[in-house]
Protein backbone atom coordinates (compact mmCIF):
# COMPACT_ATOMS: atom_id res chain seq x y z
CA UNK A 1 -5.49 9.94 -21.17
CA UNK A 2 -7.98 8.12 -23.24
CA UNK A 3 -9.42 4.42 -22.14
CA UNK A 4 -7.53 1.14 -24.01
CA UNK A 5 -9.00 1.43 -27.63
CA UNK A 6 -9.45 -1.98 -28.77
CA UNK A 7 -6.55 -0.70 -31.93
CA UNK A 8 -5.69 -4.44 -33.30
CA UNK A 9 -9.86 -4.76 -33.75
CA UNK A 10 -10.46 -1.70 -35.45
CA UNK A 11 -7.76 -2.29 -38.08
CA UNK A 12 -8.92 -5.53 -39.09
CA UNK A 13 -12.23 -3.65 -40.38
CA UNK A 14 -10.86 -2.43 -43.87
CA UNK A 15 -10.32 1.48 -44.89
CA UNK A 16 -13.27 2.23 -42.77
CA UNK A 17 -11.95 0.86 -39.65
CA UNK A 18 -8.49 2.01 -40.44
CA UNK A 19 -10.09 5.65 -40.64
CA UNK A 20 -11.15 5.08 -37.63
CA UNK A 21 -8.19 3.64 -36.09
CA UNK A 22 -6.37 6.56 -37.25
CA UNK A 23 -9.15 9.67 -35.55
CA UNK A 24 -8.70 7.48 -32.68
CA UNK A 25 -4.83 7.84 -32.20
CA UNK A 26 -4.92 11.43 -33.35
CA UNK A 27 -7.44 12.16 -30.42
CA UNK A 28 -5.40 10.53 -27.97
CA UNK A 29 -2.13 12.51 -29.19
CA UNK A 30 -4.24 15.50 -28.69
CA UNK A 31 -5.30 15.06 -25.36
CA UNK A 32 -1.59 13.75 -24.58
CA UNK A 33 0.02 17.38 -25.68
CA UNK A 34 -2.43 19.04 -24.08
CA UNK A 35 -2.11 17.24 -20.85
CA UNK A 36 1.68 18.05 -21.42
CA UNK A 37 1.62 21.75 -21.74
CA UNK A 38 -1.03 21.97 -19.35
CA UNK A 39 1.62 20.28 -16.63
CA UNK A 40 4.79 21.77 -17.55
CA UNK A 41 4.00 25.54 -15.87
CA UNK A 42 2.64 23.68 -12.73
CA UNK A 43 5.85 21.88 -12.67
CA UNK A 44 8.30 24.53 -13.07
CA UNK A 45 6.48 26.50 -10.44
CA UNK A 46 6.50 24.13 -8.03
CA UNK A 47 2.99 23.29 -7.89
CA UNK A 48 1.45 22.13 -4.76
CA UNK A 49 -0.74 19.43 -6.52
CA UNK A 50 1.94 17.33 -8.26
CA UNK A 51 5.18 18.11 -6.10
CA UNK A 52 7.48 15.42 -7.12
CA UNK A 53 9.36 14.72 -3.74
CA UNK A 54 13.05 14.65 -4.69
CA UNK A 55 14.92 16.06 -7.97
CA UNK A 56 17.63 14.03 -6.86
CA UNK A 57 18.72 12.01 -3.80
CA UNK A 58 21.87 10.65 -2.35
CA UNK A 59 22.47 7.28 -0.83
CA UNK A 60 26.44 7.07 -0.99
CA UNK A 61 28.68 7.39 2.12
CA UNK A 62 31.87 9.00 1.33
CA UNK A 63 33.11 7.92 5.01
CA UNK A 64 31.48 5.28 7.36
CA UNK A 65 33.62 6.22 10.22
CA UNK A 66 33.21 9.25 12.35
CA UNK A 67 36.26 9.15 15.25
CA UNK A 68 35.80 11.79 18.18
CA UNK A 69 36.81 15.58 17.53
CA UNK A 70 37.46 14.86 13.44
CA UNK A 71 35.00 16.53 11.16
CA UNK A 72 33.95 14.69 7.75
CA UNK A 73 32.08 14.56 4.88
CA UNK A 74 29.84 11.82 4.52
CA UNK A 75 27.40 12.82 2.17
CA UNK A 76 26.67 15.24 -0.82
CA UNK A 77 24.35 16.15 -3.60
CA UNK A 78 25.07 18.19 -6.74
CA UNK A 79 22.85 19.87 -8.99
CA UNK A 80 21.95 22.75 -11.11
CA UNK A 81 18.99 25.23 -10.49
CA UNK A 82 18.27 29.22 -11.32
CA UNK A 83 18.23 32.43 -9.05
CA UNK A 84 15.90 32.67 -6.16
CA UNK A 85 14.68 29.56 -6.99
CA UNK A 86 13.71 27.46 -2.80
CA UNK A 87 15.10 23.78 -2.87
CA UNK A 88 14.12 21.41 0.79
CA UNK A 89 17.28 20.20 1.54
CA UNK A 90 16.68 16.91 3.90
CA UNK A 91 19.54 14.59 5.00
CA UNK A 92 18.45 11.34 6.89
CA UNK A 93 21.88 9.62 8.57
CA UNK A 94 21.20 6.80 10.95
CA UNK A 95 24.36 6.96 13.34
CA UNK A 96 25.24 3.80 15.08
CA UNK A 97 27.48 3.11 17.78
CA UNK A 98 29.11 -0.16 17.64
CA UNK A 99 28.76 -2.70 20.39
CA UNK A 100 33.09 -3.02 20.03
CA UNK A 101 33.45 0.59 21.56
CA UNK A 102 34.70 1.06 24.91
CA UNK A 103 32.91 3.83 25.95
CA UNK A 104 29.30 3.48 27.18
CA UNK A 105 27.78 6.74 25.15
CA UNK A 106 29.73 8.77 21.80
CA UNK A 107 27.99 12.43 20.90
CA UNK A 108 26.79 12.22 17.48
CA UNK A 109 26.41 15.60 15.42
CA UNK A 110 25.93 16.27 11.94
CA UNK A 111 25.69 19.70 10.10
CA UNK A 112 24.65 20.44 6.72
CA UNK A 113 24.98 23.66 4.38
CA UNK A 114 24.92 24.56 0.84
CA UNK A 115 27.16 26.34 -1.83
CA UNK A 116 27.13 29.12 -2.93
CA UNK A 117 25.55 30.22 0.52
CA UNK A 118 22.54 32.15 0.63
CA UNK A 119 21.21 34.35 2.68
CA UNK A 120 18.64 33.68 5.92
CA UNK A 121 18.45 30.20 7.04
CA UNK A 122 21.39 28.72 4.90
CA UNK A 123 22.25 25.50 7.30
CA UNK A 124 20.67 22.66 9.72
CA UNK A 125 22.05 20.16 11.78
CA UNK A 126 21.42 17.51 14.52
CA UNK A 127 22.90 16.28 17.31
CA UNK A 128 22.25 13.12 19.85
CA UNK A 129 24.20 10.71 22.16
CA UNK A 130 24.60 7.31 20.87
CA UNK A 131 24.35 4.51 23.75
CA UNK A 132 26.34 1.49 22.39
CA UNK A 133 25.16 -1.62 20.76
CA UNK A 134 21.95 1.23 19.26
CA UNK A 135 21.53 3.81 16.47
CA UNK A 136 19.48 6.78 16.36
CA UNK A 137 18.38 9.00 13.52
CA UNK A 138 19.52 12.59 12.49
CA UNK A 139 17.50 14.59 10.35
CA UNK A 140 18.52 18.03 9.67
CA UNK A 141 16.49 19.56 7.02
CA UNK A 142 16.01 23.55 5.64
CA UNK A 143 14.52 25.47 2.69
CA UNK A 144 17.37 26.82 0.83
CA UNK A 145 16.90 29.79 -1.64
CA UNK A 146 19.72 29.35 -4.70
CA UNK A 147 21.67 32.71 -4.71
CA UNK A 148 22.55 32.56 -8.63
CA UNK A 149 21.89 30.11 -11.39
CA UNK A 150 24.25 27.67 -11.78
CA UNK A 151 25.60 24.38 -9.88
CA UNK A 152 24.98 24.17 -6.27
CA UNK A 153 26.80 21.35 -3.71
CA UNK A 154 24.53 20.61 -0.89
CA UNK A 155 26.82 18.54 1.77
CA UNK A 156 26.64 16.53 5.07
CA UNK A 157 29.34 17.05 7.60
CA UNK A 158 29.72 14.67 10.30
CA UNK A 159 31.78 15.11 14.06
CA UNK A 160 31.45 13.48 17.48
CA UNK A 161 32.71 13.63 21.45
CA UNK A 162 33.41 11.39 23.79
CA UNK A 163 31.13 12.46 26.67
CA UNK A 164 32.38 9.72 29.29
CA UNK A 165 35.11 8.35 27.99
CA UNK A 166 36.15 5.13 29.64
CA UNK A 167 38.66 2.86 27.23
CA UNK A 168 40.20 2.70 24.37
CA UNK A 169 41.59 5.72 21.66
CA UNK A 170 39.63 7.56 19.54
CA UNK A 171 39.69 5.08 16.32
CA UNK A 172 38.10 2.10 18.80
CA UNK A 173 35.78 5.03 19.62
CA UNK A 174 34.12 5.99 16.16
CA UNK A 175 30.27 6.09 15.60
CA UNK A 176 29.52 4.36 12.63
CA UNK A 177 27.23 5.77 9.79
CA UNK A 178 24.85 3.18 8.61
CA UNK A 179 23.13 1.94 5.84
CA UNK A 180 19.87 3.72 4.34
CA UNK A 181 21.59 7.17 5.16
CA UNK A 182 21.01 9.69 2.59
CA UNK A 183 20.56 13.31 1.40
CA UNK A 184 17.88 14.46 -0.96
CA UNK A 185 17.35 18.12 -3.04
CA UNK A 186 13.20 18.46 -3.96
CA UNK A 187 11.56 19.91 -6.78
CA UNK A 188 11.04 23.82 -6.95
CA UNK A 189 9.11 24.89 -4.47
CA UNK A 190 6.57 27.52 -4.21
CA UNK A 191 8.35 31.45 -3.96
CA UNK A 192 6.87 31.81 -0.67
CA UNK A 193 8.91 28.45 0.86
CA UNK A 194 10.72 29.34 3.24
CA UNK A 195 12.87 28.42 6.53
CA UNK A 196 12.72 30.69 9.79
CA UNK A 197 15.02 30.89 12.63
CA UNK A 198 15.80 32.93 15.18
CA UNK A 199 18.37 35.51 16.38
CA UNK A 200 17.79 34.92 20.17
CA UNK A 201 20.38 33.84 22.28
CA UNK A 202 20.27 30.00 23.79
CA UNK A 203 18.78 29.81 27.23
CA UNK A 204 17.83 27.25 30.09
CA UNK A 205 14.56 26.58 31.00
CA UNK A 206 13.27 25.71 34.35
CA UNK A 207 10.52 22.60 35.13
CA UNK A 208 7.36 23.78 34.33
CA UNK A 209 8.86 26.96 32.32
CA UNK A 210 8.67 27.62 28.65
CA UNK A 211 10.06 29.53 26.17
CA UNK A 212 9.44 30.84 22.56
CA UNK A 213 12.07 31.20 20.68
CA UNK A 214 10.29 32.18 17.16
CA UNK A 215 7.05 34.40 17.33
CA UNK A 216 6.82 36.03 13.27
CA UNK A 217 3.95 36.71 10.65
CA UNK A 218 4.40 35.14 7.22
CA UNK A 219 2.48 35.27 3.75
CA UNK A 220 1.42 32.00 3.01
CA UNK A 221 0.23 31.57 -0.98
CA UNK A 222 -1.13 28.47 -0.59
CA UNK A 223 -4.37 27.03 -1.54
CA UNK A 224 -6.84 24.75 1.12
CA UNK A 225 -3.93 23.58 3.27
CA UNK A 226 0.42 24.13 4.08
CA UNK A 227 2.84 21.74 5.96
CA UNK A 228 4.99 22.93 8.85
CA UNK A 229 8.21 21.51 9.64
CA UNK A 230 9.68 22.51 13.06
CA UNK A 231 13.13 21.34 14.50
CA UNK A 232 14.18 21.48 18.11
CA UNK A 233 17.37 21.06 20.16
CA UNK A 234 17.49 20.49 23.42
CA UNK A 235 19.80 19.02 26.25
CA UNK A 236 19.18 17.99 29.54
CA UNK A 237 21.02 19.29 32.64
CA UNK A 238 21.88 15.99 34.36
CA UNK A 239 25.58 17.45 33.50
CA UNK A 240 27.65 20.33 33.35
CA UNK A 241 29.49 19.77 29.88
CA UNK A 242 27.74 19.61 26.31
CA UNK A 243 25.74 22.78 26.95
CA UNK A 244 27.23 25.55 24.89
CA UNK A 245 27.16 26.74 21.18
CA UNK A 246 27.28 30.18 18.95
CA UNK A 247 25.55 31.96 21.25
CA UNK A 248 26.79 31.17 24.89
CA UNK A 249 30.38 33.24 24.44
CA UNK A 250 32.11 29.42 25.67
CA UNK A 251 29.76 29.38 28.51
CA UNK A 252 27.85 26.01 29.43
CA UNK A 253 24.61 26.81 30.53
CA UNK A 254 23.90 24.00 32.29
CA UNK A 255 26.77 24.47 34.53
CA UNK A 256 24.95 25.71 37.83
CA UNK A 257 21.63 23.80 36.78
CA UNK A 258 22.90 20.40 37.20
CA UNK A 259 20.37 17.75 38.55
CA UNK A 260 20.36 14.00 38.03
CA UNK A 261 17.44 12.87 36.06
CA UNK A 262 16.12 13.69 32.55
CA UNK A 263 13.55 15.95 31.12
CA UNK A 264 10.20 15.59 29.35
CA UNK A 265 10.28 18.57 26.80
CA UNK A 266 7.00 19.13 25.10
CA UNK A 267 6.46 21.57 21.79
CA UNK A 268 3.37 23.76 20.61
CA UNK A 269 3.54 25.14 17.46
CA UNK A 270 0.31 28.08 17.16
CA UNK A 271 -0.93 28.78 14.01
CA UNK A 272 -3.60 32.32 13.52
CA UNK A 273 -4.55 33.53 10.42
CA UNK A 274 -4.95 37.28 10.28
CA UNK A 275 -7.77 39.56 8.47
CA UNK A 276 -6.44 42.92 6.57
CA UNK A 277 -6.15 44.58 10.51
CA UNK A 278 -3.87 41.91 11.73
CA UNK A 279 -6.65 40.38 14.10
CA UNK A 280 -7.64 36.61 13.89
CA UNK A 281 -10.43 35.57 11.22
CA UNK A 282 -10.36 32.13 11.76
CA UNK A 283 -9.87 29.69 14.79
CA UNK A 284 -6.61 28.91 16.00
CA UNK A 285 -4.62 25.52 15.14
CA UNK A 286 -2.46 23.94 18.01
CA UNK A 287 -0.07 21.23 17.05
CA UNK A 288 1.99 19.63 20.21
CA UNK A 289 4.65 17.09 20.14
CA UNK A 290 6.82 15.51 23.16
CA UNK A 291 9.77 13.52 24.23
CA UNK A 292 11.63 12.36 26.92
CA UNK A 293 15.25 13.40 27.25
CA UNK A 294 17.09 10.98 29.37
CA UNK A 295 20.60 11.17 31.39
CA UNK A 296 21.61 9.11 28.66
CA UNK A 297 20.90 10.51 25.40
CA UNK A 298 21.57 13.92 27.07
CA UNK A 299 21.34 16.13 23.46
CA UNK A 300 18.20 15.26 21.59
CA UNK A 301 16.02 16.41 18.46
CA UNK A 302 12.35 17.36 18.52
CA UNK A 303 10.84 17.28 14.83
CA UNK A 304 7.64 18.07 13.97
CA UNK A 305 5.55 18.00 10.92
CA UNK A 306 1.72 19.44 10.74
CA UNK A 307 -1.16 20.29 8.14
CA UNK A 308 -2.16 23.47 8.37
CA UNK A 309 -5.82 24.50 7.25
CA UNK A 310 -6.27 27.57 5.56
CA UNK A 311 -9.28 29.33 6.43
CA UNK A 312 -12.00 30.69 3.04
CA UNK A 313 -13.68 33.19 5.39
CA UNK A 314 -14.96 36.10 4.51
CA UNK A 315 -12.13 39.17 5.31
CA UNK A 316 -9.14 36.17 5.52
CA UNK A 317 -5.97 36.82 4.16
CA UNK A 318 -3.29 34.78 3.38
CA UNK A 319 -0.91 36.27 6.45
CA UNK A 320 -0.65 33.80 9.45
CA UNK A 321 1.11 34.48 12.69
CA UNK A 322 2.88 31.52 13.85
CA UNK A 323 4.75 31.08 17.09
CA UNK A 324 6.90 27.89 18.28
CA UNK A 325 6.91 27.54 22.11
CA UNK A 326 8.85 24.44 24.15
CA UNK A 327 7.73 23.58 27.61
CA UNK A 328 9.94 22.48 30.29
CA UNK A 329 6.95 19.93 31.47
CA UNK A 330 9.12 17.78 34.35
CA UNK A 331 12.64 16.71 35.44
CA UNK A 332 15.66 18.17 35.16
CA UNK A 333 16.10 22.12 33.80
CA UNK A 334 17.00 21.76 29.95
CA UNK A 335 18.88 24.18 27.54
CA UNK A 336 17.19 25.46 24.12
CA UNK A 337 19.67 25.11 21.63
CA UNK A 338 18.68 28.67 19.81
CA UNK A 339 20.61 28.30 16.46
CA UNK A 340 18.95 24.96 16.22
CA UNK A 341 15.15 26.20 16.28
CA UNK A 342 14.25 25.75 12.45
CA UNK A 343 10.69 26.18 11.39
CA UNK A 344 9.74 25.80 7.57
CA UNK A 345 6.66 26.32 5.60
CA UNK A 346 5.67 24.52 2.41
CA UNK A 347 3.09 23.04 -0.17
CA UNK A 348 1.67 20.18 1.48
CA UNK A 349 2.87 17.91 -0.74
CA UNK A 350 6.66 17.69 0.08
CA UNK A 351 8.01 15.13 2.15
């Protein structure tokens, strides 16, 4: 865009200003169509550089009230968007447990999937104890690729548990979904967005054992840099309920690993990129994270969001191997919730 052009001045000149006045505004609609068509392909495509944040985002709770062992929905975005296009689906709901419940600790969980579903990594979700009189957050999050053109429901679903129940029914006993919560759809993202997860099985890891759930090579078309988003689950064995899912047949895992006390859980996420052989050309990037699981809490998220450099070396491709690892540093032995481990990569520029 042009500087201020001082227009009121000019046109007080006579025809010769007014000539002038006029070049002037033609120039700057030039430069202003130009500037347009020059955007428009970098928006449809996704482009790393501008990368609006959110095509559309959510704040409106259908229901406030989540009671133990009832599922419902408390949020959902609607939109329209083509074939194969990749959409970051992020949901932020801050669950609070009221101070008027009679029960010391309520399991929050949330889950959240699109329609029509798509193949791969098609759903997220998060999961954490509430202590009462606190809230916590919940951020599930996933790159979802649209299946066919045409309108697509992105939605929240809420449940929750009663851990150590103590007083009181289920309705006195209802985590509460506060304000601020939302859901939010991005812009198109690059083709080569994507989520990864795993097919492994959940497992239990011992103090001062890890475990790495995804180990995979991936294309990455991005220019000097890419963001990572990895998502952990874990629980700490300082009980024998809470630690089962899709992949443990019914079985809690922490059932003969019981021991009071929590865990400190710490992530590494290792990023190599690879020359045309598959060897490294550049030097590795190490990105840790850590958190301390208490007794209390007992389920908790690990989230994790890095920069990743990309190497212009000589021989360099564009083909990184990346491998997420979580270390059993201290305490009690923990469980890796498997069909939680999410890892995403992205243009830098989406949040």
């Amino acid at each position: 865009m042009l500087g201020r052009t001082r227009m009121g001045r000019v046109g007080l000149k006579g025809r010769t200003g007014s000539s002038t006045a006029v070049a002037l505004l033609a120039v700057a609609v030039v430069a202003a169509l130009v500037a347009a068509v020059l955007e428009a392909p970098a928006l449809a495509r996704g482009s790393d550089l501008l990368g609006r944040p959110a095509a559309r985002t959510v704040t409106h709770v259908d229901q406030r009230s989540v009671p133990p062992r009832e599922t419902v929905r408390i949020l959902q975005v609607v939109f329209r968007a083509k074939a194969g296009e990749r959409r970051l689906i992020t949901a932020k709901v801050y669950a609070r447990q009221p101070r008027t419940t009679g029960d010391p600790v309520l399991m929050a969980a949330v889950s959240m999937g699109c329609s029509p579903r798509a193949r791969g990594v098609r759903s997220a979700g998060s999961t954490q104890n509430l202590v009462r009189g606190h809230r916590s957050l919940l951020t599930p999050r996933f790159v979802y690729r649209v299946p066919r053109t045409g309108r697509v429901a992105c939605t929240v679903y809420a449940t929750g548990e009663r851990p150590r129940p103590h007083r009181g029914g289920a309705r006195r006993n209802a985590w509460r979904v506060s304000d601020g919560s939302y859901i939010a759809v991005s812009q198109p993202l690059r083709r080569w967005s994507r989520s990864i997860g795993t097919a492994a099985r959940s497992r239990v890891v011992r103090p001062h054992r890890q475990w790495s759930p995804i180990s995979t090579r991936v294309w990455i078309g991005a220019g000097r840099s890419f963001q990572l988003l990895a998502d952990h689950k874990v629980t700490t064995c300082s009980s024998p309920g809470g630690s089962k899912d899709s992949t443990t047949q019914g079985r809690n895992l922490c059932r003969f690993h019981v021991r009071s006390g929590g865990t400190r859980v710490r992530s590494r996420i290792t990023v190599v990129q690879l020359d045309r052989r598959g060897h490294a050309c550049a030097p590795r990037q190490v990105f840790l994270g850590s958190r301390m699981v208490t007794p209390s809490v007992h389920h908790a998220m690990l989230f994790q969001r890095e920069r990743v450099r990309v190497a212009r070396r000589k021989g360099c491709t564009q083909r990184f191997w990346i491998r997420s690892t979580l270390l059993n540093s201290r305490g009690a032995t923990m469980m890796v919730h498997a069909p939680s481990e999410r890892l995403a990569v992205l243009p830098r520029v989406v949040r």
